[in-house]
C-alpha atoms as a PDB file:
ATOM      1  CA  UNK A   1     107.189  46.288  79.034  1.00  0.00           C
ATOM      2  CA  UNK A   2     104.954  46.427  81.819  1.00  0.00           C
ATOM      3  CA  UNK A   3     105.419  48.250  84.965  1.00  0.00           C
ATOM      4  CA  UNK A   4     106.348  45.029  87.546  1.00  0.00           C
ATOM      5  CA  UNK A   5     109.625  44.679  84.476  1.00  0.00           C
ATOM      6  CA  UNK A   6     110.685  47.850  84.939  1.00  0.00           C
ATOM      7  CA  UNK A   7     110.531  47.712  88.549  1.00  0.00           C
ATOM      8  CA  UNK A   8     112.147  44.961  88.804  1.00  0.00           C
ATOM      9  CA  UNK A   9     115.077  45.766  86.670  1.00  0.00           C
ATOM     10  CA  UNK A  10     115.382  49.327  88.779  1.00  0.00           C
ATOM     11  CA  UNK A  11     115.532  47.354  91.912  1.00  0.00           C
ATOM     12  CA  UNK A  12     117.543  44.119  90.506  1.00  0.00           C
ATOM     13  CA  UNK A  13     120.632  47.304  89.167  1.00  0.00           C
ATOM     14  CA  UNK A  14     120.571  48.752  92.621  1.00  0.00           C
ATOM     15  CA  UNK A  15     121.140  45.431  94.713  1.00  0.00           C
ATOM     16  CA  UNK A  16     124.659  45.221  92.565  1.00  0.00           C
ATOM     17  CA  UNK A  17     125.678  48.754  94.201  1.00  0.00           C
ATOM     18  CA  UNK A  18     127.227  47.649  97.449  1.00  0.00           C
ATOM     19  CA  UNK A  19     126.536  50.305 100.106  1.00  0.00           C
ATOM     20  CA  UNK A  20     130.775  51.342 100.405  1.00  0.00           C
ATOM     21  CA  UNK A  21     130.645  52.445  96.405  1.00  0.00           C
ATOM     22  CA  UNK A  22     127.508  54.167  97.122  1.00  0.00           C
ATOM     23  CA  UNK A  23     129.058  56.714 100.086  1.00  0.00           C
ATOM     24  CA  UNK A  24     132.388  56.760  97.525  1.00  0.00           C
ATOM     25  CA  UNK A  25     130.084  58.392  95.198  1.00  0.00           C
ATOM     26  CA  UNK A  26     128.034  60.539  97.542  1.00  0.00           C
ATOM     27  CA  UNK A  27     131.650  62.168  98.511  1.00  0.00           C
ATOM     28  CA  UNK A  28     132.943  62.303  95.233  1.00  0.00           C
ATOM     29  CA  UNK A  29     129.753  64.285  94.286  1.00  0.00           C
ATOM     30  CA  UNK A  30     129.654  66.083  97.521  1.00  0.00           C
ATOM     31  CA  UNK A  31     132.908  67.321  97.178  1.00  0.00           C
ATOM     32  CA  UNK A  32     132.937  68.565  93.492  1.00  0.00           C
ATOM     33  CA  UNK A  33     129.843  70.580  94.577  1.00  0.00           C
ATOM     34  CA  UNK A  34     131.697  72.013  97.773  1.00  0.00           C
ATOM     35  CA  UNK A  35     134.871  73.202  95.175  1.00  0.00           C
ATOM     36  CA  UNK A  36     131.818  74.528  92.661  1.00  0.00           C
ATOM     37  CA  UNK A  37     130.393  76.628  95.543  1.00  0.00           C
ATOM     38  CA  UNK A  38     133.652  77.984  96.735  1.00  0.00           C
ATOM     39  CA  UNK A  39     134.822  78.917  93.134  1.00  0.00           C
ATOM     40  CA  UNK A  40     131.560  81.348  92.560  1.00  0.00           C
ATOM     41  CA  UNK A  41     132.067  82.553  95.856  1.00  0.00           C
ATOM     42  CA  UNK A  42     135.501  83.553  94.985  1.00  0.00           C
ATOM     43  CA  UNK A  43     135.335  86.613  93.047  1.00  0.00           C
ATOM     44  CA  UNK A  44     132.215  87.959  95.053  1.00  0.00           C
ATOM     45  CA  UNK A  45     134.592  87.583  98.864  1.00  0.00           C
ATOM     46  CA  UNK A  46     137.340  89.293  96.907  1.00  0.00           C
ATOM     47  CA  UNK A  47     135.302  92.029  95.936  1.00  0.00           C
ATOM     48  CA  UNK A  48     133.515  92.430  99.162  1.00  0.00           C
ATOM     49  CA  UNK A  49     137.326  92.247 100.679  1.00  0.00           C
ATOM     50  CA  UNK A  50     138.233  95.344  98.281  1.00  0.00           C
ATOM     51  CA  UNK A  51     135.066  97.130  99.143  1.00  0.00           C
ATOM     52  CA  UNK A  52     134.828  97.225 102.817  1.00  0.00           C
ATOM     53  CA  UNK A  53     138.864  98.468 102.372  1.00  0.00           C
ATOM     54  CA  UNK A  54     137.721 101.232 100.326  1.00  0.00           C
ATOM     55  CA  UNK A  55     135.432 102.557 102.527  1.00  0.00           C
ATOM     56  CA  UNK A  56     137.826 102.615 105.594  1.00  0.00           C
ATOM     57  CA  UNK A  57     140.132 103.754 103.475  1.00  0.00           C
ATOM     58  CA  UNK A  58     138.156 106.616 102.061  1.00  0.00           C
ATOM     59  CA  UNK A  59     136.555 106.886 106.095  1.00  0.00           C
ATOM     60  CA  UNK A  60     139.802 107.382 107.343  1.00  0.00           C
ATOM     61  CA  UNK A  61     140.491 110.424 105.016  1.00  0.00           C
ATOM     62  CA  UNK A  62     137.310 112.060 105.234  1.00  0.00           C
ATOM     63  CA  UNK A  63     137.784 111.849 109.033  1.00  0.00           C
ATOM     64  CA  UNK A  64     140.796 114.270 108.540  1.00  0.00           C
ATOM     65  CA  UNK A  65     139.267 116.874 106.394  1.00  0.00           C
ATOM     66  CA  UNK A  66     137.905 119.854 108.760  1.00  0.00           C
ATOM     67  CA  UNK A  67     134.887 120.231 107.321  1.00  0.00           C
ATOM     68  CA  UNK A  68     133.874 116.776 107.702  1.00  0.00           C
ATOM     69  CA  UNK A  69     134.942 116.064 111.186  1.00  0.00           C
ATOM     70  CA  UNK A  70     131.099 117.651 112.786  1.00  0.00           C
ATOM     71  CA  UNK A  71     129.768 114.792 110.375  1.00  0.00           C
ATOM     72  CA  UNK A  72     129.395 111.880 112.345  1.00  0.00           C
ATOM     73  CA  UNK A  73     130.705 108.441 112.028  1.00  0.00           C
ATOM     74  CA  UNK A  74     127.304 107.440 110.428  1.00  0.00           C
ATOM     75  CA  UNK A  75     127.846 110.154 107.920  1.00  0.00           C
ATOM     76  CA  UNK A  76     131.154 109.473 107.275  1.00  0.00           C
ATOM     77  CA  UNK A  77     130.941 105.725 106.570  1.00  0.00           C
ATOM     78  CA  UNK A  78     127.308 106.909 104.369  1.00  0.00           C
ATOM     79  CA  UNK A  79     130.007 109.506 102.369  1.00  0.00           C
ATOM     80  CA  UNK A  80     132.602 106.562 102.122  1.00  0.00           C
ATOM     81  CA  UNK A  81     129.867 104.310 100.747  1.00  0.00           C
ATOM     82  CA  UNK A  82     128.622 106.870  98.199  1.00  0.00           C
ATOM     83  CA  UNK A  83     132.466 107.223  97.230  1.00  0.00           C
ATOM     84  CA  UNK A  84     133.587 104.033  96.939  1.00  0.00           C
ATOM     85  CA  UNK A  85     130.339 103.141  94.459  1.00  0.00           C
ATOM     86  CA  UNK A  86     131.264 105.765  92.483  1.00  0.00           C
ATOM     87  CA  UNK A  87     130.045 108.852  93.298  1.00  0.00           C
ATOM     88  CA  UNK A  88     131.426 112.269  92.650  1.00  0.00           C
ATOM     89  CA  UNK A  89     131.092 114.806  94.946  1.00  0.00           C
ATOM     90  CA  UNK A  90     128.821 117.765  93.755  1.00  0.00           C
ATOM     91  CA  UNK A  91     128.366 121.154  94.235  1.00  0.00           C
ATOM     92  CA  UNK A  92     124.879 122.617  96.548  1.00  0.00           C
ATOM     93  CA  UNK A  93     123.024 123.734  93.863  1.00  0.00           C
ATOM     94  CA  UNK A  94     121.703 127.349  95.016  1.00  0.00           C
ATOM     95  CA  UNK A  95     118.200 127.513  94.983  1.00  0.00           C
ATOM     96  CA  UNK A  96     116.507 129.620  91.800  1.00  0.00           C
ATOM     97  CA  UNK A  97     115.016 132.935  92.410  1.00  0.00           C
ATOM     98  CA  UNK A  98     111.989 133.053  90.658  1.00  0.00           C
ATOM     99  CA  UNK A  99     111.484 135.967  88.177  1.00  0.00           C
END
């Protein structure tokens, strides 16, 4: 088949698609990949959601400890972050004394 055939057959099958079953399809196809989108997007805003609780959750209580009170809010929410990825809290480590 040459080229002109299969040109013409392309543009002869798209002359029987009237323009209203065209924009039925465009919304069908719009709207399954709007409902794809927000399923993915699900789980990550639900854990975001859980996060951002956690650390003013774990902000609030470190806020009422005295030794963390001459902190800082920026510390605070830094020691809330570290917390709520899973840190543990540590001990200084005293420097060495070389022998």
């Amino acid at each position: 088949m040459s080229k002109r055939v299969i040109r013409e057959i392309d543009i002869s099958s798209l002359k029987k698609i009237s323009p209203e079953r065209t924009i039925s399809i465009s919304l069908i196809v719009g709207s399954l990949a709007l409902i794809l989108i927000v399923l993915r997007l699900g789980p990550v805003s639900d854990y975001s959601r859980s996060f951002n609780r956690c650390i003013k959750t774990t902000q609030g209580f470190l806020s009422t400890v005295p030794g963390f009170r001459s902190v800082g809010q920026d510390g605070l929410e830094a020691m809330a972050v570290s917390l709520c990825n899973g840190s543990t809290p540590q001990q200084a480590e005293k420097a060495s004394s070389p022998n």
